[in-house]
Protein backbone atom coordinates (compact mmCIF):
# COMPACT_ATOMS: atom_id res chain seq x y z
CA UNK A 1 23.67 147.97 97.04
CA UNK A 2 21.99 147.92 93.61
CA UNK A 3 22.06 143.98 92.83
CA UNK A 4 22.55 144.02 88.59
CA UNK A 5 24.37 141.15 86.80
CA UNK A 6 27.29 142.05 85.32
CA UNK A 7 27.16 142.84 81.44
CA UNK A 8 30.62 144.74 81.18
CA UNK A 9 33.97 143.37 80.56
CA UNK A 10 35.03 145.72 83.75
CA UNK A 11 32.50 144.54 85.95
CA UNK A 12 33.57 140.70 85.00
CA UNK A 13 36.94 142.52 85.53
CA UNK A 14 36.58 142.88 89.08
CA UNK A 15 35.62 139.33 90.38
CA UNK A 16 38.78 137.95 88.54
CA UNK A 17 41.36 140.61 89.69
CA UNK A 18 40.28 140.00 93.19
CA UNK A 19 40.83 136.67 92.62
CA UNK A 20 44.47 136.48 91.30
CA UNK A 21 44.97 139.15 94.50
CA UNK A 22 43.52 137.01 96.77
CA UNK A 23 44.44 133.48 95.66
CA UNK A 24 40.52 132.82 96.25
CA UNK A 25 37.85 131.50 94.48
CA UNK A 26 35.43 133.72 94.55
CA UNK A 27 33.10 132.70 92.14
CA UNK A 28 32.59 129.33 94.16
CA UNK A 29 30.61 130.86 96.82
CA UNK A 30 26.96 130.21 96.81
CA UNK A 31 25.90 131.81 99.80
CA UNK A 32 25.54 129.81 102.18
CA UNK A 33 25.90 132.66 105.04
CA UNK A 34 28.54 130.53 107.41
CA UNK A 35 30.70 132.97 106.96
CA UNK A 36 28.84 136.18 107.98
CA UNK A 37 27.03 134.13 110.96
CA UNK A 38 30.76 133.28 112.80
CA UNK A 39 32.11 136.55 112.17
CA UNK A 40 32.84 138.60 115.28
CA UNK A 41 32.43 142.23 113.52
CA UNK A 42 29.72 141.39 110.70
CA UNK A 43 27.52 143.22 113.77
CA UNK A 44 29.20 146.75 112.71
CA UNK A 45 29.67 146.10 109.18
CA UNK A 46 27.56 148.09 106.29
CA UNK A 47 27.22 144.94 104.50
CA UNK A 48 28.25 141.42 105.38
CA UNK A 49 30.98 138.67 104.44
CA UNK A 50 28.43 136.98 102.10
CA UNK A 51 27.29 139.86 100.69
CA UNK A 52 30.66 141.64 100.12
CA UNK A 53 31.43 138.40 97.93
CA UNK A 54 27.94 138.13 96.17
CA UNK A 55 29.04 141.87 94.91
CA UNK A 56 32.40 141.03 93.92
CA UNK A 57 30.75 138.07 92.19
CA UNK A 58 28.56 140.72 90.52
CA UNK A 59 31.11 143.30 89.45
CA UNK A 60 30.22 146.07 91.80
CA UNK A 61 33.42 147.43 92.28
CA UNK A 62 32.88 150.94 93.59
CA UNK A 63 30.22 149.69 96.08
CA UNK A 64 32.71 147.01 97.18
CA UNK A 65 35.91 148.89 97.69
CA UNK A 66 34.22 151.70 99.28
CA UNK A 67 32.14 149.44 102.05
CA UNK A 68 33.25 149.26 105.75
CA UNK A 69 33.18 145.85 105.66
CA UNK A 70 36.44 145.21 104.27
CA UNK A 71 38.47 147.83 106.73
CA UNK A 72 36.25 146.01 109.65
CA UNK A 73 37.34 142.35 109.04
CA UNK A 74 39.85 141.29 112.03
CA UNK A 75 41.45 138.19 109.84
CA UNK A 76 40.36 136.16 112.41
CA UNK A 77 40.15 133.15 110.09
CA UNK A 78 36.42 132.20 111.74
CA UNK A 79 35.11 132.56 108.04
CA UNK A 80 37.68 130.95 105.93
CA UNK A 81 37.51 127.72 108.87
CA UNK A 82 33.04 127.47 108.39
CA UNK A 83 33.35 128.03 104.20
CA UNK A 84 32.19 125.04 102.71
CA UNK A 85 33.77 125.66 99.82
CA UNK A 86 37.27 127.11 101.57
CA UNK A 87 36.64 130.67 100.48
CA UNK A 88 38.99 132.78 102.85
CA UNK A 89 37.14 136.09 103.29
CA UNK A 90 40.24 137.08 105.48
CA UNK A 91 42.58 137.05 102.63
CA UNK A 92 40.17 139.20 99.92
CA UNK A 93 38.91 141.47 102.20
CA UNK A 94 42.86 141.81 102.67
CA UNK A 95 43.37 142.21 98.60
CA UNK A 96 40.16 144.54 98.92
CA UNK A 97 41.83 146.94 101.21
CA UNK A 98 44.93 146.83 99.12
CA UNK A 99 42.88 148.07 95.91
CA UNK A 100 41.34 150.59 97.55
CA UNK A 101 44.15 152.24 98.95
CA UNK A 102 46.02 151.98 96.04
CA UNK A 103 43.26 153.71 93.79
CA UNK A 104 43.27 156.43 96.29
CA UNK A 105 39.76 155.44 97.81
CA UNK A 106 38.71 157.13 100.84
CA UNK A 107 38.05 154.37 104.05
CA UNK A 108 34.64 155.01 105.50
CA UNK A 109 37.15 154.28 108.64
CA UNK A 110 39.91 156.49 108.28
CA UNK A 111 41.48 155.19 111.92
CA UNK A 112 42.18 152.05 110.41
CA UNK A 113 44.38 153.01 107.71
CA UNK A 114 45.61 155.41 109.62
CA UNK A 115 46.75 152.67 112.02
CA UNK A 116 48.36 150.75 109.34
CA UNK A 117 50.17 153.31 108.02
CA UNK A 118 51.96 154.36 111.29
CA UNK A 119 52.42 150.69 112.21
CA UNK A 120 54.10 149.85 109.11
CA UNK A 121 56.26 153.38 109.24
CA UNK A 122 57.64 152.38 112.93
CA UNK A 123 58.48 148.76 111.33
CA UNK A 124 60.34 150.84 108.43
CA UNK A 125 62.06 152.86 110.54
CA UNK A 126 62.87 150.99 113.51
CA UNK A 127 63.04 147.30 112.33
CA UNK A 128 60.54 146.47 114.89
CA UNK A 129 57.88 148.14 116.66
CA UNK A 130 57.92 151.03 118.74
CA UNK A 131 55.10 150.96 120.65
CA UNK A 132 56.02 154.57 122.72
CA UNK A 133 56.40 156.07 119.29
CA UNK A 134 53.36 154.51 117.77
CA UNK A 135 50.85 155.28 120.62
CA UNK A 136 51.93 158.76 120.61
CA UNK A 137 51.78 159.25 117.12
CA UNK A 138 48.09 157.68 117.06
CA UNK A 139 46.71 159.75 119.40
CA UNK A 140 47.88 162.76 117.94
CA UNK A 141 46.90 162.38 114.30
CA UNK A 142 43.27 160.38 115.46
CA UNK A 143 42.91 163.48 117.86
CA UNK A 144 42.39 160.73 120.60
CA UNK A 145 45.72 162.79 122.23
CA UNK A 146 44.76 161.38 125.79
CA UNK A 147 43.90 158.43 124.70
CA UNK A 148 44.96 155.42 127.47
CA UNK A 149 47.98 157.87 129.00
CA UNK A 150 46.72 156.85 132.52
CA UNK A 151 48.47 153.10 131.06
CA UNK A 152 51.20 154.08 130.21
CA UNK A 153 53.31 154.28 133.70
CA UNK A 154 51.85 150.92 135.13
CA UNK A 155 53.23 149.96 131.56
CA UNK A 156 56.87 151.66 131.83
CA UNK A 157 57.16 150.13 135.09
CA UNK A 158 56.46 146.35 134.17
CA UNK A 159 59.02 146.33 131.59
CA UNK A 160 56.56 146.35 128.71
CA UNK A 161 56.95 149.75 127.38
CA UNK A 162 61.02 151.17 126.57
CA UNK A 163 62.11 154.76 126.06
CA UNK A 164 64.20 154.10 123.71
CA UNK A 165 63.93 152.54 119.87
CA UNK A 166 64.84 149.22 118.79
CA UNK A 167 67.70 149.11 116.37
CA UNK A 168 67.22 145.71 114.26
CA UNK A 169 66.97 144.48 110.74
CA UNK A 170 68.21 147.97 109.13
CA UNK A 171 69.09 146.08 105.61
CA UNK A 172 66.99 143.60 105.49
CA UNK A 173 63.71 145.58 107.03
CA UNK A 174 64.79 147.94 103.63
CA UNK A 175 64.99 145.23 100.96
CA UNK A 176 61.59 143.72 102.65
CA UNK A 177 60.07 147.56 101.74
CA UNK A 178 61.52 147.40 98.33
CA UNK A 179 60.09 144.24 97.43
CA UNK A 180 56.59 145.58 98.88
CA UNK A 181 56.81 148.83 96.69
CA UNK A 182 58.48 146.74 93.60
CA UNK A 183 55.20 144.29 93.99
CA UNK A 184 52.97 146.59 94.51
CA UNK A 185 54.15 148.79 91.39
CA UNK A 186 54.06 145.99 89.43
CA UNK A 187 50.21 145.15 90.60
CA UNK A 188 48.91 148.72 89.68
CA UNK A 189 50.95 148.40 86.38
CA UNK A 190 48.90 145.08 85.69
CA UNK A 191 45.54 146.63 86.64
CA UNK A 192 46.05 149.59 84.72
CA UNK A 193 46.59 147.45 81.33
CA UNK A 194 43.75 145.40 82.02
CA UNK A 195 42.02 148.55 82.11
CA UNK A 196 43.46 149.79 79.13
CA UNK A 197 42.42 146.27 77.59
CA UNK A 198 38.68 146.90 78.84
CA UNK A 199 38.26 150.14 77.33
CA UNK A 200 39.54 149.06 74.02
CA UNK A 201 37.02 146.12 74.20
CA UNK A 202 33.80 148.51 74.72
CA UNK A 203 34.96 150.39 71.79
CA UNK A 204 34.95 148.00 69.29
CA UNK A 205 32.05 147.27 67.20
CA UNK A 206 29.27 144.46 69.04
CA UNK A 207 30.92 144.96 72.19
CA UNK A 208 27.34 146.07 73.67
């Protein structure tokens, strides 16, 4: 990352949108590090809990939303417990992942969205999970096609796989979904006015 203050309405933009998605303070860290040093993945991450929020805190939005970091985080909690100042890095590395996928950027770790997606799909269209349905469907779209098979009849036999689909929920799994896509339309709406509202600022005259 290129560390520059922000100077831009949209860069002072970002820290407070991530915010209000969050329900964090993110401006309150001061970098104290407790966070990266407890967390479990920080090891395989491109850049760090503290330093993910010292760019958010900076306005570095494309840097930010297309790190690892944020697909990486396990929402363990281990950071949010440590933060002296009760940042939860679980919860806007959450928001973070939400923002990128809904502005259409690419994860540097395409499995994990990829996980997501079919999890939440088997949820949608089974009420519960489907684990049968889910493996298989991971392993073909990851390519991993043979991925754990050799499990899967210790698994049948102990009960803890089924053939079959749940059936529970139908109505209520559906008006759950709605909601989701009602909040989540509403969310893009909002960021797309404040946009709107920090273009018109640059225009106008003294605005640099």
């Amino acid at each position: 990352m290129t560390w520059l203050l922000p100077h831009t309405e949209a860069q002072l933009s970002f820290s407070r949108e991530v915010g209000e998605l969050s329900g964090q303070r993110v401006a309150d860290c001061y970098q104290c590090g407790k966070c990266t040093a407890g967390c479990p993945t920080a090891f395989a991450m491109d850049y760090p809990p503290n330093q993910i929020l010292r760019g958010i805190q900076l306005g570095m939005r494309d840097a930010v939303l297309s790190s690892k970091a944020i697909w990486l985080c396990a929402s363990c909690e281990t950071c949010g417990t440590r933060c002296p100042q009760e940042v939860d890095f679980a919860r806007v590395a959450d928001a973070l992942r939400g923002m990128a996928y809904s502005e259409g950027i690419r994860s540097p770790e395409p499995e994990i969205p990829l996980f997501h997606r079919i999890f939440l799909g088997n949820v949608r269209q089974f009420g519960r999970q489907f684990e049968m349905a889910m493996a298989a469907l991971y392993n073909v779209l990851s390519g991993h096609y043979l991925k754990d098979m050799l499990m899967a009849p210790k698994l049948l036999l102990k009960g803890k796989l089924s053939l079959l689909p749940p059936r529970v929920g139908g109505r209520q799994i559906k008006e759950l979904f709605a909601k989701a896509r009602e909040a989540e339309f509403e969310r893009a709406r909002a960021a797309a006015e404040r946009a709107a509202a920090s273009d018109s600022a640059v225009g106008q005259p003294g605005s640099c």
